[in-house]
PDB file of N, CA and C in Angstrom:
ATOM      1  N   UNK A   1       3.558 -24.392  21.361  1.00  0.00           N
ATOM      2  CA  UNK A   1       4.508 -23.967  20.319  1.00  0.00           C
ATOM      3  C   UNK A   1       4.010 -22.723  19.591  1.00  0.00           C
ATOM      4  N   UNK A   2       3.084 -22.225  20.278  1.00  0.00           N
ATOM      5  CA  UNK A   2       2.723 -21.082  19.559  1.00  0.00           C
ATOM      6  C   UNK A   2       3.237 -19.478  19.294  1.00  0.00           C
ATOM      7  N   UNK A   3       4.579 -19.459  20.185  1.00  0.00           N
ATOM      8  CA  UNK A   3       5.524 -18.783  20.088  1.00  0.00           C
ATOM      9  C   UNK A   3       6.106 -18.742  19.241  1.00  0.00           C
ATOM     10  N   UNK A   4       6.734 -19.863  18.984  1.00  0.00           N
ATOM     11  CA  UNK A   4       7.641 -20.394  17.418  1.00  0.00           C
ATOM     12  C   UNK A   4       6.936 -19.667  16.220  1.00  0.00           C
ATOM     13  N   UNK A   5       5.564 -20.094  16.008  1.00  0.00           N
ATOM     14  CA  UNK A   5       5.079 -19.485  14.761  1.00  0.00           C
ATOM     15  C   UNK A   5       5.407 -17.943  15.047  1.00  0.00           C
ATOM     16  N   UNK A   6       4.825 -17.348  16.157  1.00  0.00           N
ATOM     17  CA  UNK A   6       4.848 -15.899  16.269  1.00  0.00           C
ATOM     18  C   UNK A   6       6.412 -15.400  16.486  1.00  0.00           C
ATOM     19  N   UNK A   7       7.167 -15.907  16.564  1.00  0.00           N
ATOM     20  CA  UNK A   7       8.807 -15.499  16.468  1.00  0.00           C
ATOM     21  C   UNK A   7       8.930 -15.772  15.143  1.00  0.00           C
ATOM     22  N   UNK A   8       8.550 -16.687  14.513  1.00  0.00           N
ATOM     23  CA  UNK A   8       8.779 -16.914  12.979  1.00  0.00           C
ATOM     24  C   UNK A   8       8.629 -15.414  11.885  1.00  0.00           C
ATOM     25  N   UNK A   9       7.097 -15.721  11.931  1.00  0.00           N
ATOM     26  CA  UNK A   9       6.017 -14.579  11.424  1.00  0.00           C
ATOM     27  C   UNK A   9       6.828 -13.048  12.093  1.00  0.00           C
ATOM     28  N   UNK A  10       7.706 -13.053  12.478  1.00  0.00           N
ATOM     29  CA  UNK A  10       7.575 -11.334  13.157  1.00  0.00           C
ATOM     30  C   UNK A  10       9.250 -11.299  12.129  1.00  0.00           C
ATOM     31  N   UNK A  11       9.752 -12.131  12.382  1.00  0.00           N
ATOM     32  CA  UNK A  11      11.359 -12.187  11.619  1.00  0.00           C
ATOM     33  C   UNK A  11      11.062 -12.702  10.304  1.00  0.00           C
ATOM     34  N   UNK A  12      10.040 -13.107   9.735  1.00  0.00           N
ATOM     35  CA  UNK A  12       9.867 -12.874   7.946  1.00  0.00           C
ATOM     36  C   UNK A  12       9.488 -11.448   8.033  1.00  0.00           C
ATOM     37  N   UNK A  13       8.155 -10.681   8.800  1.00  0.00           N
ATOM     38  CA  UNK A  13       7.887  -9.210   8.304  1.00  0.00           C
ATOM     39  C   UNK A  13       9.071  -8.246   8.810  1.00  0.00           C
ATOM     40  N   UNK A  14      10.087  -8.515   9.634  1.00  0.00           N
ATOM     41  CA  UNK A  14      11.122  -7.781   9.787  1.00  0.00           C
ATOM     42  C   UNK A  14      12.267  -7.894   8.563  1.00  0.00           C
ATOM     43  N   UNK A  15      12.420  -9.326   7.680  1.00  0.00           N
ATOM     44  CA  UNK A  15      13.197  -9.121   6.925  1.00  0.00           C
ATOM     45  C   UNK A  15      12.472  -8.932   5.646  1.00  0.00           C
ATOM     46  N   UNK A  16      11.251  -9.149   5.818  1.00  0.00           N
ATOM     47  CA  UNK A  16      10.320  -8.657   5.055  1.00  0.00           C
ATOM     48  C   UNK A  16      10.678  -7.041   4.329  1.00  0.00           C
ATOM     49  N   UNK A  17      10.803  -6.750   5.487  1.00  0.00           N
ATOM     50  CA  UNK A  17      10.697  -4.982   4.912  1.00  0.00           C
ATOM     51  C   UNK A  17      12.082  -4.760   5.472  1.00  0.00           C
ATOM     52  N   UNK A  18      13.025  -5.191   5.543  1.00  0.00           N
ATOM     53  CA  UNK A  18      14.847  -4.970   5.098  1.00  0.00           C
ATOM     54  C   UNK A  18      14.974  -5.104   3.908  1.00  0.00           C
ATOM     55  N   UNK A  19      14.562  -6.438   3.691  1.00  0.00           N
ATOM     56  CA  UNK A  19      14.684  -6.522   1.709  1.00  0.00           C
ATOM     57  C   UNK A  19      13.855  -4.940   1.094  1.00  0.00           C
ATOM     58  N   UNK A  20      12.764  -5.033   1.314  1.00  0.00           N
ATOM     59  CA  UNK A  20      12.152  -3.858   0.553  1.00  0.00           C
ATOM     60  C   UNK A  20      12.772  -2.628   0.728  1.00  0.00           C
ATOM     61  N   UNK A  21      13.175  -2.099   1.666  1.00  0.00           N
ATOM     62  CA  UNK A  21      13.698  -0.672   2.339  1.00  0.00           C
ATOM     63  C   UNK A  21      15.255  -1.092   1.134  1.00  0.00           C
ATOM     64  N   UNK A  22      16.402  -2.003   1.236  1.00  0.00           N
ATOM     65  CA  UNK A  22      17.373  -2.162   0.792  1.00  0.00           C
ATOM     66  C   UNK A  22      16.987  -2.293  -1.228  1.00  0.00           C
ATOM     67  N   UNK A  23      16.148  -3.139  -1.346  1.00  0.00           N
ATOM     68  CA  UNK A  23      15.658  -2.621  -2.255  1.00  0.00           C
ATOM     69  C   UNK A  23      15.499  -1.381  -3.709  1.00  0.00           C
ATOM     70  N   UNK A  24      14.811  -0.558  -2.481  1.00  0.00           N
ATOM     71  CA  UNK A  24      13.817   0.813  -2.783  1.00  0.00           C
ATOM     72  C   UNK A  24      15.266   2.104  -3.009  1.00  0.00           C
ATOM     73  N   UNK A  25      16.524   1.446  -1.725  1.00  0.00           N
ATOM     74  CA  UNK A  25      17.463   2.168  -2.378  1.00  0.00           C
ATOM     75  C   UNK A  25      17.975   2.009  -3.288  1.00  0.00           C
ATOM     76  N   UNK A  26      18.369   0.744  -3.650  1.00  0.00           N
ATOM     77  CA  UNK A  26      19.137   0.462  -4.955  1.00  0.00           C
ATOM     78  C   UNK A  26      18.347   1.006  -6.331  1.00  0.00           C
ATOM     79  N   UNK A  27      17.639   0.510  -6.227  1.00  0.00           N
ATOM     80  CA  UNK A  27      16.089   0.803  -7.499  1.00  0.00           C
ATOM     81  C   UNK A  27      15.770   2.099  -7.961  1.00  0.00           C
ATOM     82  N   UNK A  28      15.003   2.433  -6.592  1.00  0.00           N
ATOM     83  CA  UNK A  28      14.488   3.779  -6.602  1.00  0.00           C
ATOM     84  C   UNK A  28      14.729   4.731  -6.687  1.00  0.00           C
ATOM     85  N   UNK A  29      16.128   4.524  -6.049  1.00  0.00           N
ATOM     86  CA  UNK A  29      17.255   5.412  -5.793  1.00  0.00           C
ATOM     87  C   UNK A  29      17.644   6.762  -6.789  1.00  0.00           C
ATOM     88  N   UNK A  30      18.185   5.522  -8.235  1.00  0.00           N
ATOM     89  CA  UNK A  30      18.379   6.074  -9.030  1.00  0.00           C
ATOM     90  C   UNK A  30      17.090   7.033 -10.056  1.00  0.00           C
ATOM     91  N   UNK A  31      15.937   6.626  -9.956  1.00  0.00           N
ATOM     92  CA  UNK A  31      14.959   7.185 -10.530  1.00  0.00           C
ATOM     93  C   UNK A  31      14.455   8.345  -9.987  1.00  0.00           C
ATOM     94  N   UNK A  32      14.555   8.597  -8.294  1.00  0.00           N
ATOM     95  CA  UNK A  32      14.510  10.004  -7.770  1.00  0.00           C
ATOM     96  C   UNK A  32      15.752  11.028  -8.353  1.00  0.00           C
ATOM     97  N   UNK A  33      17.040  10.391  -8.665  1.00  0.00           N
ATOM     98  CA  UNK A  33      17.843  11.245  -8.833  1.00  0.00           C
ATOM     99  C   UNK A  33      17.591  11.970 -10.250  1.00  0.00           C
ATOM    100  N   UNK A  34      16.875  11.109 -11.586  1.00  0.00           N
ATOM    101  CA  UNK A  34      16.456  11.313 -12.662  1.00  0.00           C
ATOM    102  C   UNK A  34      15.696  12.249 -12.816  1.00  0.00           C
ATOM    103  N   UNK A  35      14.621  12.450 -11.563  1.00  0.00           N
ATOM    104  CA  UNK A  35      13.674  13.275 -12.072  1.00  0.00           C
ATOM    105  C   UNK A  35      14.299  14.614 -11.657  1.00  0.00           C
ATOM    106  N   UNK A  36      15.486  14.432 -10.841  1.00  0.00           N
ATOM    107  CA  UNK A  36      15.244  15.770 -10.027  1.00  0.00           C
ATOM    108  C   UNK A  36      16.310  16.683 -11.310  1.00  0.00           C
TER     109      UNK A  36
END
């Protein structure tokens, strides 16, 4: 079953960093536009 974990583990760090990337636009977004 040691696939399972490693299919697990690869689709949390893939939505891992969807959340963050989706995130970084909403958030960040607006604070690059501030400075500029």
């Amino acid at each position: 079953m040691w696939y399972f974990a490693w299919i697990l583990g690869i689709l949390l760090a893939c939505s891992f960093g969807i959340i963050n990337a989706v995130w970084l636009e909403f958030s960040g977004y607006e604070g690059e536009e501030e400075q500029k």
